[in-house]
PDB file of N, CA and C in Angstrom:
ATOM      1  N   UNK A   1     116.575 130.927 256.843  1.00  0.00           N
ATOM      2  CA  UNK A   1     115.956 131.792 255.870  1.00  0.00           C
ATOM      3  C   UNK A   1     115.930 131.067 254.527  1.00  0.00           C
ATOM      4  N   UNK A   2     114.914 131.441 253.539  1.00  0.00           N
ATOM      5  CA  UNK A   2     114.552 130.693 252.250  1.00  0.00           C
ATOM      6  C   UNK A   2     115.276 131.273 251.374  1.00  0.00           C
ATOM      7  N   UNK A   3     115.026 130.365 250.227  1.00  0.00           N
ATOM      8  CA  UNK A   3     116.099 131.291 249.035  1.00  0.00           C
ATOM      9  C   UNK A   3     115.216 132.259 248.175  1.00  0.00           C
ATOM     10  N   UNK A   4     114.014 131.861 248.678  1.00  0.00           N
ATOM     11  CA  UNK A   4     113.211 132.479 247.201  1.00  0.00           C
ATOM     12  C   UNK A   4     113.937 134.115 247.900  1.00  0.00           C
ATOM     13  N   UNK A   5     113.458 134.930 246.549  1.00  0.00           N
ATOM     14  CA  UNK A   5     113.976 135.792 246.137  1.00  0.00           C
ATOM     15  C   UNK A   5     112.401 136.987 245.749  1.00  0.00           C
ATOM     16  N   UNK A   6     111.836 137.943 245.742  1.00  0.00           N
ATOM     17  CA  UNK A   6     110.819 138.604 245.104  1.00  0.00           C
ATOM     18  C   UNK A   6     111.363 139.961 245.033  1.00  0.00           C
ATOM     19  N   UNK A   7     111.147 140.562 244.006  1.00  0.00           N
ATOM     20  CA  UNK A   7     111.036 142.197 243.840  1.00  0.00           C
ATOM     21  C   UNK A   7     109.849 142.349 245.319  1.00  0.00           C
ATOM     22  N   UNK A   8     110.247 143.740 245.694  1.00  0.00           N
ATOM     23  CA  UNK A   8     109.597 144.284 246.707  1.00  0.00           C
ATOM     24  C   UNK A   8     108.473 145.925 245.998  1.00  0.00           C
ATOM     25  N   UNK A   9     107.053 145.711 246.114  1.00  0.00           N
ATOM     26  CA  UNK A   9     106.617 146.743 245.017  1.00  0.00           C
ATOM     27  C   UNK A   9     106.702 147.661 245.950  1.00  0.00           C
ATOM     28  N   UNK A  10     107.217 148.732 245.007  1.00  0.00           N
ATOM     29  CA  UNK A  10     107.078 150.210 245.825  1.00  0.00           C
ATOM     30  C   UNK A  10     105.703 150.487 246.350  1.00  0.00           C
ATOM     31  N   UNK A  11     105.608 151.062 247.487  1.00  0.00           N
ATOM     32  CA  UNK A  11     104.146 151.457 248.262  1.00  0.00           C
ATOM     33  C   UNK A  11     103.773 152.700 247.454  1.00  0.00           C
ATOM     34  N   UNK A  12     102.848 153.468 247.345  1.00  0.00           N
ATOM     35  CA  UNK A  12     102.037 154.131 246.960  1.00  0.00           C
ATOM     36  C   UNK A  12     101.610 155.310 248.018  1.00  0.00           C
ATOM     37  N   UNK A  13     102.218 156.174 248.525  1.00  0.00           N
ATOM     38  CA  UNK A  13     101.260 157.586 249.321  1.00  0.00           C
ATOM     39  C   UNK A  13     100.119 157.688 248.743  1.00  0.00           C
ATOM     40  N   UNK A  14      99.140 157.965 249.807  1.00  0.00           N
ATOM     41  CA  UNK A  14      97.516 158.094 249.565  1.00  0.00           C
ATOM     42  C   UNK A  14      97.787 159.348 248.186  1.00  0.00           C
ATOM     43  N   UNK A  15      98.687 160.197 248.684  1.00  0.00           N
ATOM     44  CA  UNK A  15      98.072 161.272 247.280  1.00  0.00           C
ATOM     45  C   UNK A  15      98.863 161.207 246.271  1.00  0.00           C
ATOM     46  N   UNK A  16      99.323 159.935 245.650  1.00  0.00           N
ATOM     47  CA  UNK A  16     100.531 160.091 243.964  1.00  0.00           C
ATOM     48  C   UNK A  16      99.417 158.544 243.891  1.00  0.00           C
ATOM     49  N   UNK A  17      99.464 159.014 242.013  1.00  0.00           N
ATOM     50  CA  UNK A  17      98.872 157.869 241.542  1.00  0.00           C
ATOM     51  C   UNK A  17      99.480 156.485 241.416  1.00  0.00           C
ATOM     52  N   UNK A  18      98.397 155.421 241.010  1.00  0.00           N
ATOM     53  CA  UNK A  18      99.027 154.161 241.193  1.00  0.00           C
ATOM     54  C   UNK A  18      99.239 154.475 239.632  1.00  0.00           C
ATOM     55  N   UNK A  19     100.557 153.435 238.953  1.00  0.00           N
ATOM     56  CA  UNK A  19     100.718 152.995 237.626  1.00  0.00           C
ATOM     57  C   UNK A  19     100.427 152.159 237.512  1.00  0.00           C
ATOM     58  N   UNK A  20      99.243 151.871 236.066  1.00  0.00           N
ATOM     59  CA  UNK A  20      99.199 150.061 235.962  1.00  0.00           C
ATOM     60  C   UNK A  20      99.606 149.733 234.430  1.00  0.00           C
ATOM     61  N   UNK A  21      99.506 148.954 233.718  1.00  0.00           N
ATOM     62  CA  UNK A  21      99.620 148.655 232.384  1.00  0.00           C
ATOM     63  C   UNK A  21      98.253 148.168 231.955  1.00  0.00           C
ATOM     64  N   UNK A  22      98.381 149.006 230.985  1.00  0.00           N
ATOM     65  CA  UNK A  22      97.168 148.933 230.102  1.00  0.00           C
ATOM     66  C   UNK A  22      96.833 147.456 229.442  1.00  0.00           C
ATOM     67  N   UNK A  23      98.231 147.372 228.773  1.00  0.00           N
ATOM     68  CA  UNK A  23      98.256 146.004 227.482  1.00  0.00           C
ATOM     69  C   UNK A  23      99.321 145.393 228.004  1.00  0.00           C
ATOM     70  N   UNK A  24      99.535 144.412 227.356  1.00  0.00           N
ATOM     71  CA  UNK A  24     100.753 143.401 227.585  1.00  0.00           C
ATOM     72  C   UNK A  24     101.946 144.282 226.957  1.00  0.00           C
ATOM     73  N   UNK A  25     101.974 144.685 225.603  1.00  0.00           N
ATOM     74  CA  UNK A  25     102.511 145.502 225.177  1.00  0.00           C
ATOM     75  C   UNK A  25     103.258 146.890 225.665  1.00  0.00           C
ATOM     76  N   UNK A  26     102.605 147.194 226.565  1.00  0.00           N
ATOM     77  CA  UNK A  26     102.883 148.277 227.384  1.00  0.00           C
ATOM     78  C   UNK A  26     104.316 147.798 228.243  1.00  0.00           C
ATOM     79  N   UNK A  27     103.481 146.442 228.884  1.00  0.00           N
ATOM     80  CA  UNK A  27     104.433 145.755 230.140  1.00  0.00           C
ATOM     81  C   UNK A  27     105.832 145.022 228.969  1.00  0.00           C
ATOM     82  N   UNK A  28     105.768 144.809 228.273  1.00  0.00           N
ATOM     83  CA  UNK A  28     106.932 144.620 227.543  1.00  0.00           C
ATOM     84  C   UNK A  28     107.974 145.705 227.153  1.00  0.00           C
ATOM     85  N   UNK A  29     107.730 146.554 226.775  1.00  0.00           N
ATOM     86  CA  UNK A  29     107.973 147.681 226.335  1.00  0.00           C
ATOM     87  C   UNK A  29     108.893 148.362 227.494  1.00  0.00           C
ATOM     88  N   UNK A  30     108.156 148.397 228.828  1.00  0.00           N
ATOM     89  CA  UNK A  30     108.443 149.470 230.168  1.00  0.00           C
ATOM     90  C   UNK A  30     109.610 147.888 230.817  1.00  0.00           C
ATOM     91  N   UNK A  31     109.464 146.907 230.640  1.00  0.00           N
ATOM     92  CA  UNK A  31     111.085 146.140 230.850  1.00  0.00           C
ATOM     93  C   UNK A  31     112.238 146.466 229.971  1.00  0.00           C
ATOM     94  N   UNK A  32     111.950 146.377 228.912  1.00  0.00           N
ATOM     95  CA  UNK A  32     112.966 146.890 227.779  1.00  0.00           C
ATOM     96  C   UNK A  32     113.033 148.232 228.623  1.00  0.00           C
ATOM     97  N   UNK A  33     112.322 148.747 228.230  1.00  0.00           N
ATOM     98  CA  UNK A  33     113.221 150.590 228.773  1.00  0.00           C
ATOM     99  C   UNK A  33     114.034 150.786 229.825  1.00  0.00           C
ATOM    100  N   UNK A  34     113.482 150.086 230.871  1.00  0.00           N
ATOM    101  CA  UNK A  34     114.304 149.635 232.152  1.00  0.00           C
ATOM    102  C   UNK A  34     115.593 149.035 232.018  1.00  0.00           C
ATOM    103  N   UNK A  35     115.270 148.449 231.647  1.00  0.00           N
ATOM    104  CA  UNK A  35     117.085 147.738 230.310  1.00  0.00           C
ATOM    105  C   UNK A  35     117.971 148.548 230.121  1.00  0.00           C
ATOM    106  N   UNK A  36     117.413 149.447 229.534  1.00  0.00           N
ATOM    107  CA  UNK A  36     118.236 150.268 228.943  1.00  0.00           C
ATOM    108  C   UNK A  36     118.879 151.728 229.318  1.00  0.00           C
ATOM    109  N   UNK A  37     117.444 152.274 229.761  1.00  0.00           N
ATOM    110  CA  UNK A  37     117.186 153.532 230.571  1.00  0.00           C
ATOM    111  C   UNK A  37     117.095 153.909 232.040  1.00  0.00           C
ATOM    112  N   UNK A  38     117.234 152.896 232.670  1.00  0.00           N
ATOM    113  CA  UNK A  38     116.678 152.266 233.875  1.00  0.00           C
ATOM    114  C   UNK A  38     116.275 153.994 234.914  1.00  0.00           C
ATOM    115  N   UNK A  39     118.058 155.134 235.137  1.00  0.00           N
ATOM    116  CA  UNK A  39     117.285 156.430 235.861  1.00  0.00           C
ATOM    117  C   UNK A  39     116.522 157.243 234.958  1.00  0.00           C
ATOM    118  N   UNK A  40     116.212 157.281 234.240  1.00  0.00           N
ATOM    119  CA  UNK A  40     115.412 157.825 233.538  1.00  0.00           C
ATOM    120  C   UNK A  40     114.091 157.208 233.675  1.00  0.00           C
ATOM    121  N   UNK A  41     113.068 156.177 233.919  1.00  0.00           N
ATOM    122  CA  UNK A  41     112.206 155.621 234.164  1.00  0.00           C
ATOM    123  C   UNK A  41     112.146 155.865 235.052  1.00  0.00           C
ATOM    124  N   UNK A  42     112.953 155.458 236.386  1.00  0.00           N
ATOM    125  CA  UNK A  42     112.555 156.062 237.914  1.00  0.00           C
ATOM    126  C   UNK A  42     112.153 157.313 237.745  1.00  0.00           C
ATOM    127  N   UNK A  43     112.542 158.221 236.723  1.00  0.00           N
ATOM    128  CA  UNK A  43     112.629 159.768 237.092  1.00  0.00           C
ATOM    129  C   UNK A  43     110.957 159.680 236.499  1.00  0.00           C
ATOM    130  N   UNK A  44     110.878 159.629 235.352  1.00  0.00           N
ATOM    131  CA  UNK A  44     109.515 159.052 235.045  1.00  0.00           C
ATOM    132  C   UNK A  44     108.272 158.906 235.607  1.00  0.00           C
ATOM    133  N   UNK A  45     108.087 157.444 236.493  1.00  0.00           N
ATOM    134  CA  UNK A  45     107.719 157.083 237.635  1.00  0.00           C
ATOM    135  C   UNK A  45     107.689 157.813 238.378  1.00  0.00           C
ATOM    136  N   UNK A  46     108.457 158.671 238.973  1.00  0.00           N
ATOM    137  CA  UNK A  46     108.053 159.449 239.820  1.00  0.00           C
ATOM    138  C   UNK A  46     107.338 161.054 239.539  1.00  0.00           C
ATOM    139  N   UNK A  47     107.433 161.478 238.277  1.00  0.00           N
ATOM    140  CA  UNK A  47     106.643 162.273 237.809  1.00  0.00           C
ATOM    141  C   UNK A  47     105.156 161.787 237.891  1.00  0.00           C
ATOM    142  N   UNK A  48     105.084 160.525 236.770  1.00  0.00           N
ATOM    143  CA  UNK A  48     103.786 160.219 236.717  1.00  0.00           C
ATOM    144  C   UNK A  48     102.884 159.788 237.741  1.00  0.00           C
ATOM    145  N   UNK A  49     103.895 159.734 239.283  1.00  0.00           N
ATOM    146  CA  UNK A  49     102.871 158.990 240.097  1.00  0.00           C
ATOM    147  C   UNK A  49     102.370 160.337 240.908  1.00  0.00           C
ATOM    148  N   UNK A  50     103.147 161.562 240.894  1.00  0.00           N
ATOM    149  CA  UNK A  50     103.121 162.607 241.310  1.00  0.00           C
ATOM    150  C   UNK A  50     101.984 163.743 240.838  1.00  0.00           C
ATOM    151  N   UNK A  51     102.392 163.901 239.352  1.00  0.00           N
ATOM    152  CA  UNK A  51     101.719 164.729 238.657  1.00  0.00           C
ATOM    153  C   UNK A  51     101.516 164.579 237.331  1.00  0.00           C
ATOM    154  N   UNK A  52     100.640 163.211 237.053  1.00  0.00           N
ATOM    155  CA  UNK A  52     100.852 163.164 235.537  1.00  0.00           C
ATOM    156  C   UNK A  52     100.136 164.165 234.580  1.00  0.00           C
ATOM    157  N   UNK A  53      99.564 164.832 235.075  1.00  0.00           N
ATOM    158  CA  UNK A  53      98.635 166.172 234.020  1.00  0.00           C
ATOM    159  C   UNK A  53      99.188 167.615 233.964  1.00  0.00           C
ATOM    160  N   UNK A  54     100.191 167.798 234.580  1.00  0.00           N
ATOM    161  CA  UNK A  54     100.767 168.940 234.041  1.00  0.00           C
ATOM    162  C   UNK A  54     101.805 168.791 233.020  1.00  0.00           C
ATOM    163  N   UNK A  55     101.425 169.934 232.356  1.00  0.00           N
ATOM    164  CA  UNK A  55     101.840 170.076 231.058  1.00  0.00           C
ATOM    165  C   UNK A  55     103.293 170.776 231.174  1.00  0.00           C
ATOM    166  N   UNK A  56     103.835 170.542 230.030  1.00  0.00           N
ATOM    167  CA  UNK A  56     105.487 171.025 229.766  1.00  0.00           C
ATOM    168  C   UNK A  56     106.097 170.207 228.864  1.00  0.00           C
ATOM    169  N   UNK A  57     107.084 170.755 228.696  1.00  0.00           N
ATOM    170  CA  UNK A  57     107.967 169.822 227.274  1.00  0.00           C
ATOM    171  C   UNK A  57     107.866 168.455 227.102  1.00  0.00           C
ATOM    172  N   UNK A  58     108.364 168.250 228.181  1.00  0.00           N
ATOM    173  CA  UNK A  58     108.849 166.470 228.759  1.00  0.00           C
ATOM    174  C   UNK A  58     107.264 165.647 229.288  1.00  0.00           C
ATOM    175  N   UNK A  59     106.286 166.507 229.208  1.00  0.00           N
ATOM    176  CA  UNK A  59     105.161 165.414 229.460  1.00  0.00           C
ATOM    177  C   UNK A  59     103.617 166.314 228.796  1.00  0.00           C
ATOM    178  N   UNK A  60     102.791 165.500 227.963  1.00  0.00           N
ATOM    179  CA  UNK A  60     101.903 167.032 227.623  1.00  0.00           C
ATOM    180  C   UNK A  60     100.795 166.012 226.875  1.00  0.00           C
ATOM    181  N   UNK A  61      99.707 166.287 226.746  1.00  0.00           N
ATOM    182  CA  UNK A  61      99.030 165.625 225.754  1.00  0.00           C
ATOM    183  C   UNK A  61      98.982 165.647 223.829  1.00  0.00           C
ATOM    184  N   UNK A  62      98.618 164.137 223.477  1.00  0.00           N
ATOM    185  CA  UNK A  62      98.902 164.739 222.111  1.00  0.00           C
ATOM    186  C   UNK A  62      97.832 164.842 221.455  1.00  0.00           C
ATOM    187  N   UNK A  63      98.137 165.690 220.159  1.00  0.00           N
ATOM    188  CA  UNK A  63      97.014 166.173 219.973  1.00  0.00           C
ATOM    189  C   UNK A  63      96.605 165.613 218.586  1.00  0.00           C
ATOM    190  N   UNK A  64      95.797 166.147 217.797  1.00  0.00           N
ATOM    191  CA  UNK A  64      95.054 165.708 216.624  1.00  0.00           C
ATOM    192  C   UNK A  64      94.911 164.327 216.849  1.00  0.00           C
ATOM    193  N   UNK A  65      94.851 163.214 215.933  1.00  0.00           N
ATOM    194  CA  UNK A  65      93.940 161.745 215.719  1.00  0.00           C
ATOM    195  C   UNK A  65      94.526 161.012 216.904  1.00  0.00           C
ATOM    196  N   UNK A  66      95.893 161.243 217.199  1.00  0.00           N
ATOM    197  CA  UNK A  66      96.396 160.579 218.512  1.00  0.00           C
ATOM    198  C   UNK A  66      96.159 160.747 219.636  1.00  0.00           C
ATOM    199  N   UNK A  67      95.492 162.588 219.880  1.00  0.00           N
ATOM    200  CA  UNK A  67      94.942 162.919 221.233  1.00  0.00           C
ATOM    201  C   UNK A  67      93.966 161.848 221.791  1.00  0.00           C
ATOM    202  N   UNK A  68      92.992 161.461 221.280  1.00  0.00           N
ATOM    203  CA  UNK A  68      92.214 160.683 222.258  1.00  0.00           C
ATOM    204  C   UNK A  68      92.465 158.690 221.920  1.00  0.00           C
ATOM    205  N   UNK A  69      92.123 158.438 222.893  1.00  0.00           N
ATOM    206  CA  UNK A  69      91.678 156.832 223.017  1.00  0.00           C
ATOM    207  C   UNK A  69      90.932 156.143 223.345  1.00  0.00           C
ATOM    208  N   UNK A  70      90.334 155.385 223.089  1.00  0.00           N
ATOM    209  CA  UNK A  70      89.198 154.118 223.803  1.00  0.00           C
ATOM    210  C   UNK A  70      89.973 153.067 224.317  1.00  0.00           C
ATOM    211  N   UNK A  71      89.576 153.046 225.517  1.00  0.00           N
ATOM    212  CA  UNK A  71      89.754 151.567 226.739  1.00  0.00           C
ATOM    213  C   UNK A  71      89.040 151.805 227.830  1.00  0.00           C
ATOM    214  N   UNK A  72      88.793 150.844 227.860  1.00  0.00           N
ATOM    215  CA  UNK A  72      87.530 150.430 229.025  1.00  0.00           C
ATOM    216  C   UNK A  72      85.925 151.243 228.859  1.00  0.00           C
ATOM    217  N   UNK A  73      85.757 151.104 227.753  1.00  0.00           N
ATOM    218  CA  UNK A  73      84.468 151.433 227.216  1.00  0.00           C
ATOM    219  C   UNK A  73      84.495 153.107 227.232  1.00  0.00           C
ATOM    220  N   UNK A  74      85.568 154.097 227.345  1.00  0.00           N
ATOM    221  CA  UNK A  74      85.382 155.130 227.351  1.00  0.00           C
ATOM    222  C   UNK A  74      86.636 155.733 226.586  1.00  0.00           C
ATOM    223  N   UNK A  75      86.355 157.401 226.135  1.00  0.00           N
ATOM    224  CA  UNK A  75      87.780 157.716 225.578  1.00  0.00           C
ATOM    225  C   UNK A  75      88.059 158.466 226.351  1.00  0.00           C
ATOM    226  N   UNK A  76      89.766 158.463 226.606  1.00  0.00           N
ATOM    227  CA  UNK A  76      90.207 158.847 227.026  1.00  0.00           C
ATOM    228  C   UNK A  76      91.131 160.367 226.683  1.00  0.00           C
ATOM    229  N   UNK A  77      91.858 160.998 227.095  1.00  0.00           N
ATOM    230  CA  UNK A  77      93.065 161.944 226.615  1.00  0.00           C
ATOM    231  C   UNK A  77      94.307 161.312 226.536  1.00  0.00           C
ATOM    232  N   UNK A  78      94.764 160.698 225.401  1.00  0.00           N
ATOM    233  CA  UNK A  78      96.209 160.193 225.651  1.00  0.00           C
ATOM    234  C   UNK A  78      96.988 160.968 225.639  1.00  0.00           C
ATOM    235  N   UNK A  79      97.748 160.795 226.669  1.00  0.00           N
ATOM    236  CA  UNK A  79      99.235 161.993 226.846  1.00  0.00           C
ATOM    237  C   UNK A  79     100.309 161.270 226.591  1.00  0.00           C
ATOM    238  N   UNK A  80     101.282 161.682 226.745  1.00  0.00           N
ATOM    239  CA  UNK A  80     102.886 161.427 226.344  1.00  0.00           C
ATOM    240  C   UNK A  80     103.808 161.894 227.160  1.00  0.00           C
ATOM    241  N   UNK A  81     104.971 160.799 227.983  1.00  0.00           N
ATOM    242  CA  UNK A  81     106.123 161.433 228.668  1.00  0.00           C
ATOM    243  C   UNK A  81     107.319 161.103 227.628  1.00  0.00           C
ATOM    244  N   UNK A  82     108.333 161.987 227.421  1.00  0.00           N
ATOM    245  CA  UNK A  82     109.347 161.763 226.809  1.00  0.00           C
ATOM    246  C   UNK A  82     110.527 161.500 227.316  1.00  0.00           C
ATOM    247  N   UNK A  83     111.153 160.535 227.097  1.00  0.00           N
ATOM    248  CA  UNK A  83     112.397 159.835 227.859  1.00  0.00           C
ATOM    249  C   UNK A  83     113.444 160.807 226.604  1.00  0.00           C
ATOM    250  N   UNK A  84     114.763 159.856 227.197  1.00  0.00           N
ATOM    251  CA  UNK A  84     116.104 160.033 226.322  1.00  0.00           C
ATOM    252  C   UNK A  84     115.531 159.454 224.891  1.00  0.00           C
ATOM    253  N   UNK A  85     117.312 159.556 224.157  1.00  0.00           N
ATOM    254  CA  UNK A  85     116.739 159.078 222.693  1.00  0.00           C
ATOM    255  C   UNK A  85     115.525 158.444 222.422  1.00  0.00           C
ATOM    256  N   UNK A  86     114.316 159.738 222.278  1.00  0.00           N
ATOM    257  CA  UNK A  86     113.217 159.246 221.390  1.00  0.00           C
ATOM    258  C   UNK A  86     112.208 158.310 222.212  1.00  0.00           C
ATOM    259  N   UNK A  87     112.829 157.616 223.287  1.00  0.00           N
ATOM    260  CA  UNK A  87     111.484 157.151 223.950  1.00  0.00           C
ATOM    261  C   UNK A  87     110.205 157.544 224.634  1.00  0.00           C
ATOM    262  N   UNK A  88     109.161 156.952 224.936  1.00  0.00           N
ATOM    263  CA  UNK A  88     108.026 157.736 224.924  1.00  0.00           C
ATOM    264  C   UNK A  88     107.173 156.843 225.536  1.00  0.00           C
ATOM    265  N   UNK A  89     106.561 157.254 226.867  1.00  0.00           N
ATOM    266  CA  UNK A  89     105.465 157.018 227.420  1.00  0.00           C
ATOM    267  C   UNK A  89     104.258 157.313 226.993  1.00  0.00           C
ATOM    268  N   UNK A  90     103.163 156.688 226.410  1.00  0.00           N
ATOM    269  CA  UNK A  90     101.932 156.935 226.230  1.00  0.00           C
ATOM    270  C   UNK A  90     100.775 156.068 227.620  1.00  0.00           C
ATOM    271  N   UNK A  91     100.256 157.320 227.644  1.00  0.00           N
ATOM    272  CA  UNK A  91      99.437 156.970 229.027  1.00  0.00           C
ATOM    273  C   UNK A  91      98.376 157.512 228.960  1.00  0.00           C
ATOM    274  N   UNK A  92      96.789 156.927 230.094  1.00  0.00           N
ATOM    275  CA  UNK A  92      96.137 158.209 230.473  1.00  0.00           C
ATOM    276  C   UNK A  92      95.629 158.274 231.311  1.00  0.00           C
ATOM    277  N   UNK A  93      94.871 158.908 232.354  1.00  0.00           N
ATOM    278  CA  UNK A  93      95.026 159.476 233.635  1.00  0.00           C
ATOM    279  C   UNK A  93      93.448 159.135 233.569  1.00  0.00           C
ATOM    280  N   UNK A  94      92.950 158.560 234.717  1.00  0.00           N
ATOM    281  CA  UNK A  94      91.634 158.299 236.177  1.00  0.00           C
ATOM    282  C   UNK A  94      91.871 159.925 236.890  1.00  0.00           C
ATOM    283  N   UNK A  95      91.591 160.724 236.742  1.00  0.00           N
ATOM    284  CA  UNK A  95      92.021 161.434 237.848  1.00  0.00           C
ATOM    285  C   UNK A  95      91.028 161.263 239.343  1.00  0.00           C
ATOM    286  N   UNK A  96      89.835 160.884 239.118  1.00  0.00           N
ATOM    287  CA  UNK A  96      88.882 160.510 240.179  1.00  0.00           C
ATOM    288  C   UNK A  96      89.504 158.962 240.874  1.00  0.00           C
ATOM    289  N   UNK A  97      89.690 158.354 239.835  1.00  0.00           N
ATOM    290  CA  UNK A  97      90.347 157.096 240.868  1.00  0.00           C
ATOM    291  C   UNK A  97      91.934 157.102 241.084  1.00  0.00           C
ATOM    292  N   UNK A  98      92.620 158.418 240.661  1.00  0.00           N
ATOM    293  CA  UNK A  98      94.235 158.541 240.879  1.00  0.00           C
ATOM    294  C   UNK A  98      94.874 157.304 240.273  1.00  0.00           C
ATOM    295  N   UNK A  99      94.617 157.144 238.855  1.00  0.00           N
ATOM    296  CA  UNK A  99      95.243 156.034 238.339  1.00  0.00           C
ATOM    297  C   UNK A  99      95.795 156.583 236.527  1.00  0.00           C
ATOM    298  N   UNK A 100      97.149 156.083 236.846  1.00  0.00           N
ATOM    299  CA  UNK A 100      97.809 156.278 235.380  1.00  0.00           C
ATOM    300  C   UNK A 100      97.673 154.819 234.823  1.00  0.00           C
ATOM    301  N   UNK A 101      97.471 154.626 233.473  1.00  0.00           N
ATOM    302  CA  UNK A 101      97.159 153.860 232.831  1.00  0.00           C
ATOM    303  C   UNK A 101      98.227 154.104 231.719  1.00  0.00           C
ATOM    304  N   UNK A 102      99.257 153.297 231.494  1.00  0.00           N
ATOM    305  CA  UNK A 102     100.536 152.972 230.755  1.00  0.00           C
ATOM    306  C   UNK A 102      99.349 152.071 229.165  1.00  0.00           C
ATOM    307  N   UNK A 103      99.611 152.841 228.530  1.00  0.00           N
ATOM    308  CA  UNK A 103      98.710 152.220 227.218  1.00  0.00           C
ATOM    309  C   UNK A 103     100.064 151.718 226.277  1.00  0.00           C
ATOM    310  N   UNK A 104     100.761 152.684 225.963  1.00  0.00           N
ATOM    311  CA  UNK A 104     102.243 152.052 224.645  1.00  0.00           C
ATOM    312  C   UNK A 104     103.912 152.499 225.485  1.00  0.00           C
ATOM    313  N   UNK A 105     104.547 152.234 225.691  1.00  0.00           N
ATOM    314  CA  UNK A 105     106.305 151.999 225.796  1.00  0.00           C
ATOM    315  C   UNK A 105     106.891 151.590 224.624  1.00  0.00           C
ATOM    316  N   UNK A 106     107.176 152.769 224.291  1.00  0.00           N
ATOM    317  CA  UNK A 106     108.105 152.952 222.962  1.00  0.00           C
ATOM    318  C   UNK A 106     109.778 153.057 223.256  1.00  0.00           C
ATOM    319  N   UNK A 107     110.634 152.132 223.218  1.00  0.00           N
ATOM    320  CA  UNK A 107     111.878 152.510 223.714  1.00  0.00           C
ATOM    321  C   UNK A 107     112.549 153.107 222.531  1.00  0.00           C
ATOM    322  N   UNK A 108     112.279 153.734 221.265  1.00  0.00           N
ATOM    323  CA  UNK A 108     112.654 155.045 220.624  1.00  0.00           C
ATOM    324  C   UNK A 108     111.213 155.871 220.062  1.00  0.00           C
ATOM    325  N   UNK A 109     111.525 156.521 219.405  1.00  0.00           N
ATOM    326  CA  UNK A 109     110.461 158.144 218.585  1.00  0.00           C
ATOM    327  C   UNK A 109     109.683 156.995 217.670  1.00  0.00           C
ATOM    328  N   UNK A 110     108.146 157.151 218.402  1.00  0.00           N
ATOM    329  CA  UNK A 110     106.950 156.416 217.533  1.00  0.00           C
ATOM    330  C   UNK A 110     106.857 156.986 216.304  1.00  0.00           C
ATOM    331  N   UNK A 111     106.535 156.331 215.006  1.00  0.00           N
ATOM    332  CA  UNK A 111     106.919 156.672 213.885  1.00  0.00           C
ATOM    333  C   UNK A 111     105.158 157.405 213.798  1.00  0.00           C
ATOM    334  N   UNK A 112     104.595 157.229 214.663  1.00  0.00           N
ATOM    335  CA  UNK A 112     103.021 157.836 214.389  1.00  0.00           C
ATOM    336  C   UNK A 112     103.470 159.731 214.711  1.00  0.00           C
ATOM    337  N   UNK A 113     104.349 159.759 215.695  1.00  0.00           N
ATOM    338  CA  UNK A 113     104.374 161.347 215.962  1.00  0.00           C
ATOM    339  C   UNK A 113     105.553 162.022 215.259  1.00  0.00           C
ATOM    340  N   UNK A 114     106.233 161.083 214.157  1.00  0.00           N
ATOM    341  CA  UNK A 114     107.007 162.048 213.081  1.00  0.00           C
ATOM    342  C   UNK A 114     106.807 162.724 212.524  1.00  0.00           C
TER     343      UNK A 114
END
């Protein structure tokens, strides 16, 4: 047997969305949190691959100048999951192609939603 070594990616059920990263920024951000937060991200992850559009405390869209976004030539609804101290998923949802789109990973409280 070889030495190499690879992370193994979690599979995907036909009906929970895929996660991808938007920006590089994003993918920097969601290692740091993992760092730090690591069950709390799984718990995360498994919301967002489940049900990222229902609304409630811990996950909801935001609203006024931050509610919407442009990427990929269209705007979107940016929503928000909220971790422990202050961290914060910004994402937004394909719902026709079942895809979450990780746009910012904030590993504390974005100074835009103070």
């Amino acid at each position: 047997m070889g030495t190499r070594r690879a992370d193994v990616v979690r599979p995907v059920r036909t009906t929970e969305y895929t996660i991808v990263f938007g920006t590089r920024g994003a993918e920097q951000g969601w290692r740091d949190l993992v760092a730090t937060q690591r069950n709390a991200v799984v718990s995360a992850w498994e919301r967002l691959a489940h049900d990222p559009v229902a609304e409630d405390l811990q996950c909801h869209a935001l609203r006024g100048e931050l509610g919407v976004v442009t990427h990929s030539g269209r705007d979107w609804v940016r929503r928000q999951y909220e971790l422990k101290r202050g961290a914060r998923l910004w994402f937004t949802v394909d719902e026709q192609r079942r895809v979450v789109t990780l746009i910012a990973v904030h590993t504390h409280h974005p100074n835009a939603t103070k």
